[in-house]
Each structure stands twice: as structure tokens, then as C-alpha cells.
C-alpha atoms as a PDB file:
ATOM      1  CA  UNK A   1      -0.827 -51.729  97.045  1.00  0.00           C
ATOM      2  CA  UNK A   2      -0.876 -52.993 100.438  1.00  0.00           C
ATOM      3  CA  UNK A   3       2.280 -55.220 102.103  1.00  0.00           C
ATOM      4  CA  UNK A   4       3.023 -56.339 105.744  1.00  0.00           C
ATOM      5  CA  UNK A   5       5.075 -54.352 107.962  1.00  0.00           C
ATOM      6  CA  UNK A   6       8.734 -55.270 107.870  1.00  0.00           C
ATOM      7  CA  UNK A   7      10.532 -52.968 110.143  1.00  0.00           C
ATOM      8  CA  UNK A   8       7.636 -51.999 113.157  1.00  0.00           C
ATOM      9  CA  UNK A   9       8.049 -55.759 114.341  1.00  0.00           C
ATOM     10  CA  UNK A  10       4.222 -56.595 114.123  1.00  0.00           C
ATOM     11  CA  UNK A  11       1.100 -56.990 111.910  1.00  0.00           C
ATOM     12  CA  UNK A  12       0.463 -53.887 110.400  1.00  0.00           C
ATOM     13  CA  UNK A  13      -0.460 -53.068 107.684  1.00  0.00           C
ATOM     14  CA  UNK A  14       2.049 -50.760 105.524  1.00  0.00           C
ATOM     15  CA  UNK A  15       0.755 -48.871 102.248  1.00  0.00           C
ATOM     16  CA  UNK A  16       3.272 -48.975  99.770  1.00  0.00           C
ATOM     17  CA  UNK A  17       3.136 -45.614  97.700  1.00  0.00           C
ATOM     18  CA  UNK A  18       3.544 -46.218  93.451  1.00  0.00           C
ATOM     19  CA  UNK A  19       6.678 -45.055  92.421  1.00  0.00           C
ATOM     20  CA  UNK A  20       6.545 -41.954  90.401  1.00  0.00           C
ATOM     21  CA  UNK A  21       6.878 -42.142  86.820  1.00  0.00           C
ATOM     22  CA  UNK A  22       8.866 -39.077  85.214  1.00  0.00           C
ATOM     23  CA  UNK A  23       7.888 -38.146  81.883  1.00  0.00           C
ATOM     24  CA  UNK A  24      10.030 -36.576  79.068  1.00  0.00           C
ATOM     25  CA  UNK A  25       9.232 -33.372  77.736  1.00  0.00           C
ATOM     26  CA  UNK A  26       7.217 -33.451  74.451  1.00  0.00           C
ATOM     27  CA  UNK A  27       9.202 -32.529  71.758  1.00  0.00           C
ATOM     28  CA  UNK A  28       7.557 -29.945  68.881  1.00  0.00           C
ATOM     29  CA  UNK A  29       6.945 -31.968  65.598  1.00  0.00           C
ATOM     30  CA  UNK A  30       9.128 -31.348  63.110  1.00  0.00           C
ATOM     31  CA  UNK A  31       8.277 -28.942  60.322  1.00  0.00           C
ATOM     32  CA  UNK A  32      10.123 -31.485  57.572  1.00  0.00           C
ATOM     33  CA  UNK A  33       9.293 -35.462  58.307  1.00  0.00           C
ATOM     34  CA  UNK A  34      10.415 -38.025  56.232  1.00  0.00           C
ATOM     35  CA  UNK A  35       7.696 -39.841  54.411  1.00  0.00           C
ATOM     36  CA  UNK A  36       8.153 -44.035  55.372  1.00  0.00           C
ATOM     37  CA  UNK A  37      10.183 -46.308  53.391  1.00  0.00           C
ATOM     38  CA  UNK A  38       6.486 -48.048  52.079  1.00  0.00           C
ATOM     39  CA  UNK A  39       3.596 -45.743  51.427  1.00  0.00           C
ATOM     40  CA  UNK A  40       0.794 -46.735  52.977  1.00  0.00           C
ATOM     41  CA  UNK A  41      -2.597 -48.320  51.135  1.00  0.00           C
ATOM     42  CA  UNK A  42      -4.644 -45.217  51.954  1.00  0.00           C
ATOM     43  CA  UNK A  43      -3.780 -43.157  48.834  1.00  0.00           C
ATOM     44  CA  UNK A  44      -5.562 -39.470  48.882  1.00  0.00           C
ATOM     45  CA  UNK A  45      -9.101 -39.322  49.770  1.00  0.00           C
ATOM     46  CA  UNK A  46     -11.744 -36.695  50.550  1.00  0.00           C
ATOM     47  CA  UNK A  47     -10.240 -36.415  53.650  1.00  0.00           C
ATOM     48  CA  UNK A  48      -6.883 -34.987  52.075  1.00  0.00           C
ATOM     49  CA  UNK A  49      -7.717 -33.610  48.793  1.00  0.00           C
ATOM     50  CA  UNK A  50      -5.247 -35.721  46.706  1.00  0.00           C
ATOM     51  CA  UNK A  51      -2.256 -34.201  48.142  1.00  0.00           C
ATOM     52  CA  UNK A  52      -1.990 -36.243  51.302  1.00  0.00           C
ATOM     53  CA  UNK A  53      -4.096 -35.925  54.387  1.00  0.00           C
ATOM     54  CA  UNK A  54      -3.865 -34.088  57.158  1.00  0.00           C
ATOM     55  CA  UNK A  55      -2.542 -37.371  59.537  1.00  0.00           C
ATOM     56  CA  UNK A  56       0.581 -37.330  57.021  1.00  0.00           C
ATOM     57  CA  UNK A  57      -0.864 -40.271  54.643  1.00  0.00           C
ATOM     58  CA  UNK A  58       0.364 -40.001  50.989  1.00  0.00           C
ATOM     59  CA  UNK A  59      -1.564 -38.139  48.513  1.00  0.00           C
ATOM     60  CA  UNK A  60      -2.447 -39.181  45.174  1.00  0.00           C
ATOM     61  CA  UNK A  61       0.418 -36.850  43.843  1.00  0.00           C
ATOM     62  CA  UNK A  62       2.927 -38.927  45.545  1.00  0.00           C
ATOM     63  CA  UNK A  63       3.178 -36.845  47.986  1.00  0.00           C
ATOM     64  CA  UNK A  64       3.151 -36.699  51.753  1.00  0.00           C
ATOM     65  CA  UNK A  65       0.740 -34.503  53.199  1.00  0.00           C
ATOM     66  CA  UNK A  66      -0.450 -33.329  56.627  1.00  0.00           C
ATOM     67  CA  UNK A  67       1.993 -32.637  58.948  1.00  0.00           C
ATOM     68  CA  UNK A  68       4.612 -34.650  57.246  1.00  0.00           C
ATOM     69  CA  UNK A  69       7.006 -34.146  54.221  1.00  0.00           C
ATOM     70  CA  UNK A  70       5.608 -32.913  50.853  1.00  0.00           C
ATOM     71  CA  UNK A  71       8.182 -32.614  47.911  1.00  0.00           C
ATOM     72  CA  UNK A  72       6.578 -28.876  47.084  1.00  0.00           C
ATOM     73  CA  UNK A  73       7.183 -27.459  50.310  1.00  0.00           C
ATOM     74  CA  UNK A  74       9.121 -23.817  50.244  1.00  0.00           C
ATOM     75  CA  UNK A  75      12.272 -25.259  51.393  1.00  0.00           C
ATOM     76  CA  UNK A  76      12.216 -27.824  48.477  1.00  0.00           C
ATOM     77  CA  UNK A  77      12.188 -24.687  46.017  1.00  0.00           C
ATOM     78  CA  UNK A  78      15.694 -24.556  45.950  1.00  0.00           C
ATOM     79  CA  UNK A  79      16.006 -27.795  44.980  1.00  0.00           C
ATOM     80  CA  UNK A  80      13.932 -27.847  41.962  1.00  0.00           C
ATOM     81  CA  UNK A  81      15.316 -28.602  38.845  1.00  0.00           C
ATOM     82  CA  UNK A  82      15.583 -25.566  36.664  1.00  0.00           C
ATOM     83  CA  UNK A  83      14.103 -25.583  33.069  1.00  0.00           C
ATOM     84  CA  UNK A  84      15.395 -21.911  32.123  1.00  0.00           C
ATOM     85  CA  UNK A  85      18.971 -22.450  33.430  1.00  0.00           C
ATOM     86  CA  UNK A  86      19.068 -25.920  31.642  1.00  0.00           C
ATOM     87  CA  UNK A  87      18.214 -24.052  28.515  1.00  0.00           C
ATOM     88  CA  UNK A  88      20.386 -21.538  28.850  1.00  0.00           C
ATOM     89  CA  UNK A  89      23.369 -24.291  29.699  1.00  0.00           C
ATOM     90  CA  UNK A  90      22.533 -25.883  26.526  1.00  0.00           C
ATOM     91  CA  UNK A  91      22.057 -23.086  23.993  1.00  0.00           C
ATOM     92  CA  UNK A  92      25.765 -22.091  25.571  1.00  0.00           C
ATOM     93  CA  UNK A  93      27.120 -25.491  24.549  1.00  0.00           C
ATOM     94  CA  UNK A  94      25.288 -25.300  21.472  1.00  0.00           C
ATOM     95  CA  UNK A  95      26.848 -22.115  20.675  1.00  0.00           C
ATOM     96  CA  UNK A  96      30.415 -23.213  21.899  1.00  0.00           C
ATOM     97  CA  UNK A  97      30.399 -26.395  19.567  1.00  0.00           C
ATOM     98  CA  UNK A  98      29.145 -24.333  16.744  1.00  0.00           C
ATOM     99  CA  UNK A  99      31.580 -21.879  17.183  1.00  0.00           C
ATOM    100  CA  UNK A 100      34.604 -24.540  16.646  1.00  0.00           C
ATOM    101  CA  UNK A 101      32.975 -25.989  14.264  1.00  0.00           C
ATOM    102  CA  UNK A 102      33.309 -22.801  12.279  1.00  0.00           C
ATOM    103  CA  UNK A 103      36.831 -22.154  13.008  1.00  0.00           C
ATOM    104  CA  UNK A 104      37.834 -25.528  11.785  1.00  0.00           C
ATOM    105  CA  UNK A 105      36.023 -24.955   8.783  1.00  0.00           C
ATOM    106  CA  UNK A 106      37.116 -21.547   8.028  1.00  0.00           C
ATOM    107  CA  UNK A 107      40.906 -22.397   8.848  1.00  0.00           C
ATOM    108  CA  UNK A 108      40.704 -25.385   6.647  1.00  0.00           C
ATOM    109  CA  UNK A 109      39.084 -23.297   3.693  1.00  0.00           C
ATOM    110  CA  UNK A 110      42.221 -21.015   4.011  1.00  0.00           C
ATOM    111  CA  UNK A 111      44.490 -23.670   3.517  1.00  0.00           C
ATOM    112  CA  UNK A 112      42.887 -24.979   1.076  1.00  0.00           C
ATOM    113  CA  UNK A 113      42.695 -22.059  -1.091  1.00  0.00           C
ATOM    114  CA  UNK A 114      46.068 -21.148  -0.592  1.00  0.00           C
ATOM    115  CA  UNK A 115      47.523 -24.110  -2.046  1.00  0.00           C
ATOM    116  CA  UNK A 116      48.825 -23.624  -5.778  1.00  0.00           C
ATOM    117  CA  UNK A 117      47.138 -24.512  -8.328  1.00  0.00           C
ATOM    118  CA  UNK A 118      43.643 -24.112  -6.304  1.00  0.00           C
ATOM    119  CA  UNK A 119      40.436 -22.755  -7.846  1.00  0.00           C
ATOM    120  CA  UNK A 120      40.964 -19.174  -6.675  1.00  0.00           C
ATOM    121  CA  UNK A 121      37.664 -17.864  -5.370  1.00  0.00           C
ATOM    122  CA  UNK A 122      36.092 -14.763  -6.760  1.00  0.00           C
ATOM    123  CA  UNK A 123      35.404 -11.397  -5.781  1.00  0.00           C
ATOM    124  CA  UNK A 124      31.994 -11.500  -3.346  1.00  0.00           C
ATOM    125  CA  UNK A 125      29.097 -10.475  -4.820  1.00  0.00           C
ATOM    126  CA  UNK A 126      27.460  -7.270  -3.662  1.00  0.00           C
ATOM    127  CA  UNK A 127      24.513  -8.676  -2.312  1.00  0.00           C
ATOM    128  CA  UNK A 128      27.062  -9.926   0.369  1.00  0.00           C
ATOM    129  CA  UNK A 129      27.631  -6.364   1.599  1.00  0.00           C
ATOM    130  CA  UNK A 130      23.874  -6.206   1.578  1.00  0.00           C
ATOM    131  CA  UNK A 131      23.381  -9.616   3.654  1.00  0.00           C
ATOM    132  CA  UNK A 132      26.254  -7.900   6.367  1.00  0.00           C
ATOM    133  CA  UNK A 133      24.216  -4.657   6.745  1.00  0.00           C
ATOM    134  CA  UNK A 134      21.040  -6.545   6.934  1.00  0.00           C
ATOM    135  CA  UNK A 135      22.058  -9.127   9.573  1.00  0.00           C
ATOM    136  CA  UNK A 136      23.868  -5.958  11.582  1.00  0.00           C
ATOM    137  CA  UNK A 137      20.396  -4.202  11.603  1.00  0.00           C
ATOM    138  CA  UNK A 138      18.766  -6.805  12.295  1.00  0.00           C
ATOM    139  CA  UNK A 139      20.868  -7.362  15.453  1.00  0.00           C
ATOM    140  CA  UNK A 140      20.178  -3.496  16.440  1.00  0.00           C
ATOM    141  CA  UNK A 141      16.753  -4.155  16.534  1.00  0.00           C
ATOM    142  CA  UNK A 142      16.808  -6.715  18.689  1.00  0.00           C
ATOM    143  CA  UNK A 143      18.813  -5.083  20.576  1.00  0.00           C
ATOM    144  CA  UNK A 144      16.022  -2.300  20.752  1.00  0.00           C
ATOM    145  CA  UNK A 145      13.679  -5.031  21.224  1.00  0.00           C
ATOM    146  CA  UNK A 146      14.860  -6.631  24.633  1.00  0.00           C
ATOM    147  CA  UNK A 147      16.904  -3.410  25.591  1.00  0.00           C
ATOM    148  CA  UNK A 148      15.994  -2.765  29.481  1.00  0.00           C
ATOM    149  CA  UNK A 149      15.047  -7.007  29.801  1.00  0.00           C
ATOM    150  CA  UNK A 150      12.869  -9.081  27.607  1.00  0.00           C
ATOM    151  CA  UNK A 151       9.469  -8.417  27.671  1.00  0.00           C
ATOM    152  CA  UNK A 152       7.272  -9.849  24.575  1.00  0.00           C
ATOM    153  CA  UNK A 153       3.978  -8.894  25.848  1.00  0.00           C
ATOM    154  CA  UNK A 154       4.922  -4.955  25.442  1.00  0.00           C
ATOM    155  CA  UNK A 155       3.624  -3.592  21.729  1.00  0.00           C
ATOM    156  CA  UNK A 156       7.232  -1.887  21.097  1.00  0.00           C
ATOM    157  CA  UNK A 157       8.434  -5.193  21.994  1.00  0.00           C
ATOM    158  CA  UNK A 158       6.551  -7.280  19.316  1.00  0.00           C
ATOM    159  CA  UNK A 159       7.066  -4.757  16.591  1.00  0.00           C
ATOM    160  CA  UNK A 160      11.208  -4.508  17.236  1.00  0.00           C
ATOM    161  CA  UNK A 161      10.642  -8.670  17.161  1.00  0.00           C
ATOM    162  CA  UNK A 162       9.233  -8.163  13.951  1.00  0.00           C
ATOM    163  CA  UNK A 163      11.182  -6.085  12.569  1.00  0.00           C
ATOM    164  CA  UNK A 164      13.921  -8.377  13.368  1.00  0.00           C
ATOM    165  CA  UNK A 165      12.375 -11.340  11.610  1.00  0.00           C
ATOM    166  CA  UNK A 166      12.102  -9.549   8.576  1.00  0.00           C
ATOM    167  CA  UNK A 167      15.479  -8.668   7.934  1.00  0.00           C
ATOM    168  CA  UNK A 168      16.583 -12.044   9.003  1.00  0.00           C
ATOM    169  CA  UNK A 169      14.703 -12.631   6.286  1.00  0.00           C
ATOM    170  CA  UNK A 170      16.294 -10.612   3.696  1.00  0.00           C
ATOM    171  CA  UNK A 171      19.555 -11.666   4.443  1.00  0.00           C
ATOM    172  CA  UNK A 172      18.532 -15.090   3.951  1.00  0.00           C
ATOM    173  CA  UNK A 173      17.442 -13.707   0.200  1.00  0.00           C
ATOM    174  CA  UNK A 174      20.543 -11.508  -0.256  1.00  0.00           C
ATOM    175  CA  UNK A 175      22.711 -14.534   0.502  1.00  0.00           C
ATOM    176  CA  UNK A 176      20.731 -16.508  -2.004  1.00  0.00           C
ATOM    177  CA  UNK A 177      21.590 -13.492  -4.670  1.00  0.00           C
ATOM    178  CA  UNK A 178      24.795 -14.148  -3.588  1.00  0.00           C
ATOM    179  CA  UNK A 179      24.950 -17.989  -4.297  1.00  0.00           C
ATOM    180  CA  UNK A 180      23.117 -17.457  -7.642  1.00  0.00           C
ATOM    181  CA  UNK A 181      26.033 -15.027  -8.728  1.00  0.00           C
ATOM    182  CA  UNK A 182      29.077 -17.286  -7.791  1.00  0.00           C
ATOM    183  CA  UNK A 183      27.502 -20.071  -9.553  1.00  0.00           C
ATOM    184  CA  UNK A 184      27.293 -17.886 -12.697  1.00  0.00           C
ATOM    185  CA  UNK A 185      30.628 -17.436 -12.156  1.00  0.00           C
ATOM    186  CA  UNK A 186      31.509 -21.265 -12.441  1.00  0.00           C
ATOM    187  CA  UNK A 187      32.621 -21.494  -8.094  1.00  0.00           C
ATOM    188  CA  UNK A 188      31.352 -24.850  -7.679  1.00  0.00           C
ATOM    189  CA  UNK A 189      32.084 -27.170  -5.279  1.00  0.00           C
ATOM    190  CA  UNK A 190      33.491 -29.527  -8.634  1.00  0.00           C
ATOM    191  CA  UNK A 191      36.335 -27.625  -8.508  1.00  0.00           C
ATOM    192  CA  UNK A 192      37.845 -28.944  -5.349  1.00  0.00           C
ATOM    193  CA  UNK A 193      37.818 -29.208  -1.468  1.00  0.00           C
ATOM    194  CA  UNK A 194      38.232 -25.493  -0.779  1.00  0.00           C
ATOM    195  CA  UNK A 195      35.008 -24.497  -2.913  1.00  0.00           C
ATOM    196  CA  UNK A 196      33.424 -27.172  -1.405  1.00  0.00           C
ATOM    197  CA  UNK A 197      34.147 -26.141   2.291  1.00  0.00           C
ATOM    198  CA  UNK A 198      32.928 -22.337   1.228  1.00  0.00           C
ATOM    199  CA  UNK A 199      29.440 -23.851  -0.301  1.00  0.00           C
ATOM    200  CA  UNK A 200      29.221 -25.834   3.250  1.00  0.00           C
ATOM    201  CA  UNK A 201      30.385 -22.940   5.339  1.00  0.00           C
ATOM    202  CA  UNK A 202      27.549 -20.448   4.142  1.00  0.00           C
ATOM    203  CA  UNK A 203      24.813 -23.069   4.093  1.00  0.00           C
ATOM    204  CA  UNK A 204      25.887 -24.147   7.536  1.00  0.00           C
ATOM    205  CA  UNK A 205      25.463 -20.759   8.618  1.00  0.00           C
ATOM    206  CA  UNK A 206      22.311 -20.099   6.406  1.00  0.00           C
ATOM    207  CA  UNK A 207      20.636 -23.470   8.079  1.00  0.00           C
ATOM    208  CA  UNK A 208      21.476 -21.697  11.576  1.00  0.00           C
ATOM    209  CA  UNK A 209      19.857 -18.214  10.333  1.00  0.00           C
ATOM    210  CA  UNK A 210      16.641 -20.641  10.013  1.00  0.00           C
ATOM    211  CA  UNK A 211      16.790 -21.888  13.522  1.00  0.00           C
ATOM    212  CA  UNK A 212      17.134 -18.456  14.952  1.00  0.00           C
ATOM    213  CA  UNK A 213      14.197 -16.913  12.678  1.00  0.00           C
ATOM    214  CA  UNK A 214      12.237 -19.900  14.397  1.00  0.00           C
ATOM    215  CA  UNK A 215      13.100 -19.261  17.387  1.00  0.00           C
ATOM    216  CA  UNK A 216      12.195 -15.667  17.259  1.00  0.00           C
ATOM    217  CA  UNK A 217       8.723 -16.461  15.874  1.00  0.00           C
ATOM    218  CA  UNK A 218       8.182 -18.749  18.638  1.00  0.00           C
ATOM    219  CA  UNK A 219       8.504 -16.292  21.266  1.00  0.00           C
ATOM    220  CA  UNK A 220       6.791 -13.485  19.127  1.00  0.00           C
ATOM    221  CA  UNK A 221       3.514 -15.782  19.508  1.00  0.00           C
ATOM    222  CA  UNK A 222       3.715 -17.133  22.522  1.00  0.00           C
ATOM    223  CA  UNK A 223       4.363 -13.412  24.044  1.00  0.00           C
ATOM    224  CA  UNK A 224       4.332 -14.311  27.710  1.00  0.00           C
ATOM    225  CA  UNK A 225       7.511 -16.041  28.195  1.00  0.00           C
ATOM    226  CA  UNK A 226      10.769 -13.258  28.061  1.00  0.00           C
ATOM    227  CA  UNK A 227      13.095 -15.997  28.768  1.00  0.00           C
ATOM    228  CA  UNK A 228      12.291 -17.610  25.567  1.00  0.00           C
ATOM    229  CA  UNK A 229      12.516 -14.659  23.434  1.00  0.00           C
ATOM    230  CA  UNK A 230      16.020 -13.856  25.716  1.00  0.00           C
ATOM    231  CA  UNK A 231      17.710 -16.939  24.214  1.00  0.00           C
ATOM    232  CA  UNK A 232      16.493 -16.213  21.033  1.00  0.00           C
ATOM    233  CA  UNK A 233      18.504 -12.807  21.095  1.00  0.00           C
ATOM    234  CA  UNK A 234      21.090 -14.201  22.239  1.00  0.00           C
ATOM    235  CA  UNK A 235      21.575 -17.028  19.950  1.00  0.00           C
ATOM    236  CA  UNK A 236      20.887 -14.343  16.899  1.00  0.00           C
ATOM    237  CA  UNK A 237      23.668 -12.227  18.429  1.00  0.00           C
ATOM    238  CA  UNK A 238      25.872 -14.873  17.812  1.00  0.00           C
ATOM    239  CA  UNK A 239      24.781 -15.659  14.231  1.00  0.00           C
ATOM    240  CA  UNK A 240      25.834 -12.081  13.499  1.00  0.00           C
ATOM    241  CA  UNK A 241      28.999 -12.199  15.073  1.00  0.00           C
ATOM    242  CA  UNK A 242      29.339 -15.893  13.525  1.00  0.00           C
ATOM    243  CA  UNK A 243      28.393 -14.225  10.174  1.00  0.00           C
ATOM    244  CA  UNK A 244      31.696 -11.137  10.577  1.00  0.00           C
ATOM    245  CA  UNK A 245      34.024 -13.273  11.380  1.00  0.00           C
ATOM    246  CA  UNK A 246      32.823 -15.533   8.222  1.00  0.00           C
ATOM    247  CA  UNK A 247      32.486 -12.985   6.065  1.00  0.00           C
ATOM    248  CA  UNK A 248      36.229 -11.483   6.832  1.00  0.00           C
ATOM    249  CA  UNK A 249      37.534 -14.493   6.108  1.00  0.00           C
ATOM    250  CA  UNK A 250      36.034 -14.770   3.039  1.00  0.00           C
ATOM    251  CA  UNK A 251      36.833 -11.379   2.145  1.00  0.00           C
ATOM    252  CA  UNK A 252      40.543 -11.817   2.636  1.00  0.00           C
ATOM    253  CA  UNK A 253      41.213 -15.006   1.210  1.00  0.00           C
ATOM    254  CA  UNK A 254      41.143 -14.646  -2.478  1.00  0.00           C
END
């Protein structure tokens, strides 16, 4: 840029130099960029394999890809929702609602049959003895099945599972033995609340015997999933304990 001379007094010729122009530093891109408010209309492509491309368009999968955000990305990890914990959570308030469920039952069966002039109930059948020392073994081979961790794919594994499922099994038909010999002894739920309660306490627990035997079978064939076959054990460790506390009741209240 040229301009006349303002301070030498005459007609020359000055050259005026551009002022400099400082830049700021360039700042590293960031490993995590939020994806824009609108995706864009270029959805996946060859160019980025369906997951986003490498300019940071989105992907196909919703994602952003290239050098932008993407929801899978090892930080996000933490953040995932997890299945096996939510399981877990819900088997424990499964097993919490169960369990007063019970105790209100039981406690109103007591009263019940303590009244005067209520059906008294009769001695338990043998084959309820049986149905404890089945569902106890049954527990100890579980126990033998998952001891050191679950781990269904192991041989010794499947066979304690097995095991296991079989005697679940013959408690269920020891406690029908059981229900065949209090009918013949005339304890029917006809003859009043507190029979009624002890027909819908054992069937309850029966029903729940059912639903652990399934879920035992289910991890015995997938085989590659120990958290399955973990909440199984756990849920049949309660049926036992369920089943003692039941059973004592039962035992005392005459």
C-alpha cells in the first residue's frame, strides 16, 4: 500500500507496511465432541462404514463417527445400562415381596388355627420329612455346583445342575404324597380360613419350586451364561430357606 508523505514536508512517496496479524494457537481437537443438535442428511456411507464417517457425519447406527462423539466409545462404558445388575435388583425385590408375603400368610394361619373351635390340623405326613431332606440336598448340590463361581460350561458343573433339578423334582412329588394324605384325612380347605391359608401356603410355595426348576433348566442349556445360572442358585437358596421356615411353622402349630 502506498500513501503520501505526511511528516518529511514533500512528495514522497511513503510505503505503508500491513499490520501484522497475530494468530491464536491451535487448540488439539477434543477426544469427546458433541454430535449437533440436527443430524445432518448424509447418513453412513461407504465412506464411513455405517458407523459415522471419518469427517464426524452420523452413521447409520445413530451414531457420530470420525473424530466426533460416538455413544460406544470406552468412556461411555460406564454409563451403560446394566442388564445383569437389573436382574439381580429385581430377583432381590422379587424375593423381598415374596418373603412378606409368606410371613403374612404364615402368621395369619397361626391365628387362625389357634382360635377355638378351629379345624385342628393334623400330624404332617412323612413324605414331608422326605420333601425337607430332598429340598436340603438339593440345595447342597447346588451349592457344589457353583461352589468357587458359576460356571455352566464345566462337565462337573452341568451334572451338580442336574442333579439339582432332579431332586427339585422329587420334592415336588413328595409334597404331592403329602397333599394326597391330608386330604384322606378330611383337611380341606371346607373346613375354614386356616385350612384354607395352609392349602394356599404350600401351593404358593410349590408354584415357586416350578419357577426355580425353570430357571435352572434354562441355564443348564444355555451353558454359557454363569450369571444366569447364579440367580438361579440364588433364588433356589431361598426356596429352601422359604420352605424351613414354612415347614416349622407348620410343624408347631397343631
Amino acid at each position: 500500500m502506498f500513501a503520501r508523505g505526511e511528516f518529511a514536508g514533500d512528495d514522497s512517496i511513503a510505503v505503508l507496511e500491513p499490520p501484522t496479524i497475530e494468530r491464536a494457537p491451535r487448540q488439539p481437537p477434543r477426544k469427546h465432541r458433541p454430535p449437533p443438535t440436527d443430524p445432518p442428511d448424509n447418513y453412513g456411507g461407504a465412506g464411513n462404514g455405517g458407523n459415522g464417517g471419518s469427517d464426524g457425519h452420523w452413521g447409520s447406527d445413530g451414531h457420530w463417527g470420525g473424530d466426533g462423539w460416538r455413544g460406544d466409545a470406552d468412556g461411555d462404558d460406564a454409563q451403560r445400562f446394566d442388564s445383569g445388575e437389573a436382574a439381580r435388583f429385581g430377583l432381590l425385590l422379587a424375593m423381598v415381596a415374596s418373603s412378606v408375603m409368606f410371613a403374612v400368610f404364615v402368621a395369619i394361619y397361626v391365628l387362625l388355627l389357634g382360635r377355638s373351635g378351629a379345624h385342628a390340623q393334623p400330624a404332617l405326613p412323612a413324605s414331608t420329612w422326605v420333601a425337607t431332606a430332598l429340598i436340603l440336598a438339593s440345595s447342597s448340590s447346588l451349592r457344589r455346583a457353583t461352589h468357587g463361581g458359576p460356571a455352566p460350561t464345566s462337565e462337573s458343573t452341568r451334572r451338580w445342575v442336574g442333579l439339582t433339578i432332579a431332586l427339585g423334582l422329587a420334592f415336588l412329588v413328595a409334597q404331592a404324597q403329602a397333599w394326597q394324605a391330608l386330604l384322606h384325612d378330611d383337611f380341606v380347605p371346607r373346613h375354614g380360613g386356616g385350612v384354607t391359608l395352609f392349602w394356599l401356603l404350600t401351593s404358593l410355595h410349590a408354584a415357586h419350586v416350578v419357577l426355580g426348576l425353570a430357571l435352572l433348566s434354562r441355564a443348564l442349556r444355555r451353558g454359557r451364561d454363569p450369571a444366569l445360572l447364579g440367580l438361579g442358585a440364588t433364588f433356589w437358596h431361598f426356596l429352601g430357606l422359604l420352605w424351613l421356615v414354612m415347614f416349622t411353622a407348620l410343624s408347631i402349630v397343631r
